[in-house]
N, C-alpha and C. Protein backbone atom coordinates (compact mmCIF):
# COMPACT_ATOMS: atom_id res chain seq x y z
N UNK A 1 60.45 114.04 160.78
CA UNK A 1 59.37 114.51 161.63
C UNK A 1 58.89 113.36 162.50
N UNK A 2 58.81 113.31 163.97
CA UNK A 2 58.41 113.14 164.62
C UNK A 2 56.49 112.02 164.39
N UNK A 3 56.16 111.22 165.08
CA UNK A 3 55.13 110.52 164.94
C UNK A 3 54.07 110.33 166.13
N UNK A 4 52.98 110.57 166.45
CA UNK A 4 52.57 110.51 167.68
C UNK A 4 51.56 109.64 167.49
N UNK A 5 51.51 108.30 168.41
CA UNK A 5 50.27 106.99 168.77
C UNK A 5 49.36 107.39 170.12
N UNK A 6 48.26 107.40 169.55
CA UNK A 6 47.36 106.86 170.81
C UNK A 6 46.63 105.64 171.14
N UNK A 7 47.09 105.24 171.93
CA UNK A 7 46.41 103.57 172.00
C UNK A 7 45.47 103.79 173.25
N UNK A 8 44.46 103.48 173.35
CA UNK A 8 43.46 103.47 174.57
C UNK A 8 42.73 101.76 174.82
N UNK A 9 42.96 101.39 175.73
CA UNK A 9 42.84 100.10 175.94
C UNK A 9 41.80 99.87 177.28
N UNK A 10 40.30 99.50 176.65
CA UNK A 10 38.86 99.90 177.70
C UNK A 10 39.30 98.43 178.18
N UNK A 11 39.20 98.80 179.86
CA UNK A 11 38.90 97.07 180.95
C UNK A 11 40.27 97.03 181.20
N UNK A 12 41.08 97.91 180.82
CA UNK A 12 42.18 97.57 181.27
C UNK A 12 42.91 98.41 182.27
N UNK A 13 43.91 98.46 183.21
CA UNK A 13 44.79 99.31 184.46
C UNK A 13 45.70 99.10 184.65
N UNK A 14 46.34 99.84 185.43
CA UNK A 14 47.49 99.75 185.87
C UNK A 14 48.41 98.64 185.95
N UNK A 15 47.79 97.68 186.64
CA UNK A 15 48.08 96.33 186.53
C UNK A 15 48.36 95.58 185.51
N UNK A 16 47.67 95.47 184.55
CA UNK A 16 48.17 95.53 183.46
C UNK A 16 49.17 96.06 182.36
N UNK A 17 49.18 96.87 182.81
CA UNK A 17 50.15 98.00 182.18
C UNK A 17 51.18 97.71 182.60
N UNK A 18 51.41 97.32 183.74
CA UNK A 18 52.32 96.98 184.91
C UNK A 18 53.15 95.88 184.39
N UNK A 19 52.15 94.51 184.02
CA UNK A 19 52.65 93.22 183.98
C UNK A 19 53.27 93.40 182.49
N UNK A 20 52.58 94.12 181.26
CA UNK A 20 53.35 94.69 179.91
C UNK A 20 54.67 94.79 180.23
N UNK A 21 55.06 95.83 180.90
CA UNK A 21 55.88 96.44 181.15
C UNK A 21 56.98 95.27 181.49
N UNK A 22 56.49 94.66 182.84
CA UNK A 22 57.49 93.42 183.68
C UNK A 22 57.80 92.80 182.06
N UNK A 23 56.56 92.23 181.47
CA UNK A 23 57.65 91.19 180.28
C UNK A 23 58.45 91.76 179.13
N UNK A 24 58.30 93.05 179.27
CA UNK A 24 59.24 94.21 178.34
C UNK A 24 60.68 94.24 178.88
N UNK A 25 60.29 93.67 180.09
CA UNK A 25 61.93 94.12 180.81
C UNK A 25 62.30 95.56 181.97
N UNK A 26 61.21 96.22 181.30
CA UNK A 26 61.27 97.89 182.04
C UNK A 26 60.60 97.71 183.23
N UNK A 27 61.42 98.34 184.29
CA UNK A 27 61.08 98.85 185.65
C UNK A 27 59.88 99.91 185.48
N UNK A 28 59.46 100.01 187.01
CA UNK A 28 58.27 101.39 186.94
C UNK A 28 58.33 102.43 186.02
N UNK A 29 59.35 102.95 185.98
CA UNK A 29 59.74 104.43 185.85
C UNK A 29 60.22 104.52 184.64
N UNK A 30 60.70 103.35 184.01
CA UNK A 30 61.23 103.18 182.64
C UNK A 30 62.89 103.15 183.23
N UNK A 31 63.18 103.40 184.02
CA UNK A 31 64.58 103.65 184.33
C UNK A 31 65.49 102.61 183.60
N UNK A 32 65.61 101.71 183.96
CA UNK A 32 66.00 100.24 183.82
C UNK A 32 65.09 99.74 182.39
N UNK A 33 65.84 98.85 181.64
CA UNK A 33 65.16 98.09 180.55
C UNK A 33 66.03 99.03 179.24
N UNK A 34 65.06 97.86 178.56
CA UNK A 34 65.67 98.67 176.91
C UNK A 34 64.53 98.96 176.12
N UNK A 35 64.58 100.34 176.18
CA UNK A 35 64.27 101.15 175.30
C UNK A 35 63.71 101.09 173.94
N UNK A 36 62.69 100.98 173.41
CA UNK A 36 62.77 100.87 171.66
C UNK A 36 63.46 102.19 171.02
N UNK A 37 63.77 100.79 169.81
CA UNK A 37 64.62 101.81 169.48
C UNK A 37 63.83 102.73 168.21
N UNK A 38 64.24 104.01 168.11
CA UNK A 38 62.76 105.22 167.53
C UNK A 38 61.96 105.42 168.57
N UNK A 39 62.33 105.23 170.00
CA UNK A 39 61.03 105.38 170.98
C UNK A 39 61.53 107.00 171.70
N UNK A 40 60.68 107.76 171.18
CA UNK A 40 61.11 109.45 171.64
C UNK A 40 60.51 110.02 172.87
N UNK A 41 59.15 109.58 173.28
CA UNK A 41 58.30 109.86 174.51
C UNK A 41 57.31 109.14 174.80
N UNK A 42 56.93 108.25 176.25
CA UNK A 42 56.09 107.14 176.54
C UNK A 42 55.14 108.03 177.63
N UNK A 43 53.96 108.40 177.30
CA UNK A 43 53.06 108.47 178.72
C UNK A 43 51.98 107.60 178.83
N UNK A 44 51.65 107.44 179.92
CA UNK A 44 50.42 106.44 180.22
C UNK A 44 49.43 106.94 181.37
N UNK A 45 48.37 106.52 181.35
CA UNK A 45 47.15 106.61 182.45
C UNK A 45 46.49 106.36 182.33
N UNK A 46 45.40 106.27 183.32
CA UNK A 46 44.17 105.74 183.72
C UNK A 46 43.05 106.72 183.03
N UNK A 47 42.04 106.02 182.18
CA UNK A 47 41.18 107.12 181.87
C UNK A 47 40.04 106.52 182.65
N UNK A 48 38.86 107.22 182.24
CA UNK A 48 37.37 106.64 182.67
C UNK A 48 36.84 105.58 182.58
N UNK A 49 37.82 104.99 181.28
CA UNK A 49 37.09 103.27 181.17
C UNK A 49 38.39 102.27 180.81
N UNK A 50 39.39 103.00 180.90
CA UNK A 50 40.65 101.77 181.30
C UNK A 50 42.02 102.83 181.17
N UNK A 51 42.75 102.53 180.14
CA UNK A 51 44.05 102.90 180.42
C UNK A 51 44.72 103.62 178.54
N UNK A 52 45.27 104.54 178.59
CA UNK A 52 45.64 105.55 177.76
C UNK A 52 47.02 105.26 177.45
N UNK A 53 48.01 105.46 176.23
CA UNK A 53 49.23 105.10 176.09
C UNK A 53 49.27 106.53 174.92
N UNK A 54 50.70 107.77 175.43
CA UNK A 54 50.62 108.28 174.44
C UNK A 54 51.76 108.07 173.95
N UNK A 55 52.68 107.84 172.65
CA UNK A 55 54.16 107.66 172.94
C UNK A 55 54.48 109.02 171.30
N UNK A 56 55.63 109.17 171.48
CA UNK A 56 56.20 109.60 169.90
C UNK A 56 57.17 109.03 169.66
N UNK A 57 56.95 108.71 168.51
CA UNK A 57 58.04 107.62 167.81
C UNK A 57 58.78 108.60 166.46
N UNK A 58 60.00 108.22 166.42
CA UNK A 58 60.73 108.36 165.11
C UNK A 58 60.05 108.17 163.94
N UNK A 59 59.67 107.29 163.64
CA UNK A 59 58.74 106.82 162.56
C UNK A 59 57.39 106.08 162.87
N UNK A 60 57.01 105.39 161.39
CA UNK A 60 55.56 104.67 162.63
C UNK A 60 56.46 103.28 162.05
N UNK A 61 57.32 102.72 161.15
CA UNK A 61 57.81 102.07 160.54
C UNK A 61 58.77 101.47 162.19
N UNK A 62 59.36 102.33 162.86
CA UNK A 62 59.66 102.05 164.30
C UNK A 62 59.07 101.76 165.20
N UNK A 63 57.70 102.14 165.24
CA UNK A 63 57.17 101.50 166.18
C UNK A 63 56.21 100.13 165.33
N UNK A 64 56.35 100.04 164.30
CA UNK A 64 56.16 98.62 163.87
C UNK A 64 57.13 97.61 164.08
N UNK A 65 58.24 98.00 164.07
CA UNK A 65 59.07 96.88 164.24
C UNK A 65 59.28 96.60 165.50
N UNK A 66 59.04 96.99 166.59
CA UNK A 66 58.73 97.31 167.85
C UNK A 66 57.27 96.53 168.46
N UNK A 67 56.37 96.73 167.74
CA UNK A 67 55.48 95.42 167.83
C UNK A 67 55.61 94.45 167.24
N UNK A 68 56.20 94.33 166.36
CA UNK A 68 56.39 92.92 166.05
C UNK A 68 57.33 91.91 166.49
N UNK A 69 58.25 92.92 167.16
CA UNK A 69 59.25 91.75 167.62
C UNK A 69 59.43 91.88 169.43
N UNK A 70 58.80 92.94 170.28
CA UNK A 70 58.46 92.73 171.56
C UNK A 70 56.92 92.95 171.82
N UNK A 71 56.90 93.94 171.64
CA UNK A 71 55.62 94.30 172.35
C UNK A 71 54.45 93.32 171.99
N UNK A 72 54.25 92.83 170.98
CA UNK A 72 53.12 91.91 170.42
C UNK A 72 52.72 91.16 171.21
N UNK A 73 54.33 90.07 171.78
CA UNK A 73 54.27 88.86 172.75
C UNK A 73 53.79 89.25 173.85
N UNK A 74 54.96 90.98 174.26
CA UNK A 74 54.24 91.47 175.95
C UNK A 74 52.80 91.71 176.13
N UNK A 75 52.31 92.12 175.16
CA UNK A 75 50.85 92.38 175.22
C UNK A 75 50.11 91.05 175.37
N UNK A 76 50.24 90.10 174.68
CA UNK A 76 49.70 89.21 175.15
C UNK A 76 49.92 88.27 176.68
N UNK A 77 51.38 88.06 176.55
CA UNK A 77 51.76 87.88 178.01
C UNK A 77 50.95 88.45 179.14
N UNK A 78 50.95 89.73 179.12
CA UNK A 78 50.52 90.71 179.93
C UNK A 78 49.20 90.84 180.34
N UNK A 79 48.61 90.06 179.60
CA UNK A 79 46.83 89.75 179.63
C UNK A 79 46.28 90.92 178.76
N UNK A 80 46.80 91.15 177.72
CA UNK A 80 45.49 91.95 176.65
C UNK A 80 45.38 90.72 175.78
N UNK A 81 43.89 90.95 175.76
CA UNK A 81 43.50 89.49 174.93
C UNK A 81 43.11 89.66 173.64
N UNK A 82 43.00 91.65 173.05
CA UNK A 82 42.59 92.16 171.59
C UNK A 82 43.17 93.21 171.50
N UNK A 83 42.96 93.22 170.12
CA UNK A 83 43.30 95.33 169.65
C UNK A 83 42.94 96.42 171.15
N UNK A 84 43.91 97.21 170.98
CA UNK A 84 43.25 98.37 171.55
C UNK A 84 42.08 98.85 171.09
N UNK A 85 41.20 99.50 171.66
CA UNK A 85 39.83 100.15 171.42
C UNK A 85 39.97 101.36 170.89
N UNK A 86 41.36 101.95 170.59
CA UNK A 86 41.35 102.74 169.20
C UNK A 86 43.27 102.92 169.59
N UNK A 87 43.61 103.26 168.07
CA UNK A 87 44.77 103.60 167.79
C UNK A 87 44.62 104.55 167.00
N UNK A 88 45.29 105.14 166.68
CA UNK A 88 45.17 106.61 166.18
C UNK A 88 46.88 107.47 166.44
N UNK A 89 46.98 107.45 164.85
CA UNK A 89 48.07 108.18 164.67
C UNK A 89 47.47 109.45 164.37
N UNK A 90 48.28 110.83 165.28
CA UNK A 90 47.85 112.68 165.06
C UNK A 90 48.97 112.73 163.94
N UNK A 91 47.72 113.40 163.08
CA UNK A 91 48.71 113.72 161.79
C UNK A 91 49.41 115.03 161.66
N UNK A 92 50.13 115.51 161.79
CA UNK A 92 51.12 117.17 161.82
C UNK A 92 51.64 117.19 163.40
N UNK A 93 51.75 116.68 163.91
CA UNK A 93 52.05 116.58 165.28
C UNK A 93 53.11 117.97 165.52
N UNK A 94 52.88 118.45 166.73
CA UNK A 94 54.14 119.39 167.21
C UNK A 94 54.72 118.91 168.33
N UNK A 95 55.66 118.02 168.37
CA UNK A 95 56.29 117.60 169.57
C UNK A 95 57.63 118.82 170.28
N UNK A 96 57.39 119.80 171.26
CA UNK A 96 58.03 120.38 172.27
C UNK A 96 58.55 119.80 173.16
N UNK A 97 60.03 119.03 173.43
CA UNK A 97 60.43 118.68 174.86
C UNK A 97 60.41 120.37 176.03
N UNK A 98 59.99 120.43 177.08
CA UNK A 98 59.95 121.36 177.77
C UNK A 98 61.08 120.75 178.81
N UNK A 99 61.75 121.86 179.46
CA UNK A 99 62.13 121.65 180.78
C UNK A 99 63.60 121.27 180.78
């Protein structure tokens, strides 16, 4: 079964998100770069007081190993200087690819 993260990160934008991304390796669009691996669906946006990350992962055991061995550094690289302002795993999740 499927795993769904919400990370919401207040003071933070696009730009940021942006420069994550550059030291991840991934282009805009995700096109280009590598992928985590257990990484099933990435969305992102702008909320009212910074920036939203929804992803579904294979496991959460995948997306741990996934912060610990890129994303940790990109995040800091990238100018986040703390925790997200909440994380939150949805517990029973129904993930539908449409389309």
């Amino acid at each position: 079964m499927s795993e769904v993260l919400v990370l919401e990160f207040e003071g933070f934008g696009r730009n940021v998100y942006d420069a994550v991304n550059r030291e991840l390796g991934m282009n805009d669009d995700w096109s280009a770069g590598e992928i985590p691996a257990g990484l099933i669906d990435h969305v992102a946006g702008a909320s009212a007081v910074g920036w939203v990350v929804l992803e579904v992962w294979e496991s959460r055991e995948a997306q741990a190993a996934f912060m610990e061995n890129r994303l940790g550094a990109a995040l800091h690289a990238g100018g986040v200087t703390g925790p997200p302002s909440r994380m939150e795993w949805l517990s029973d999740p129904s993930h539908h690819l449409v389309g």
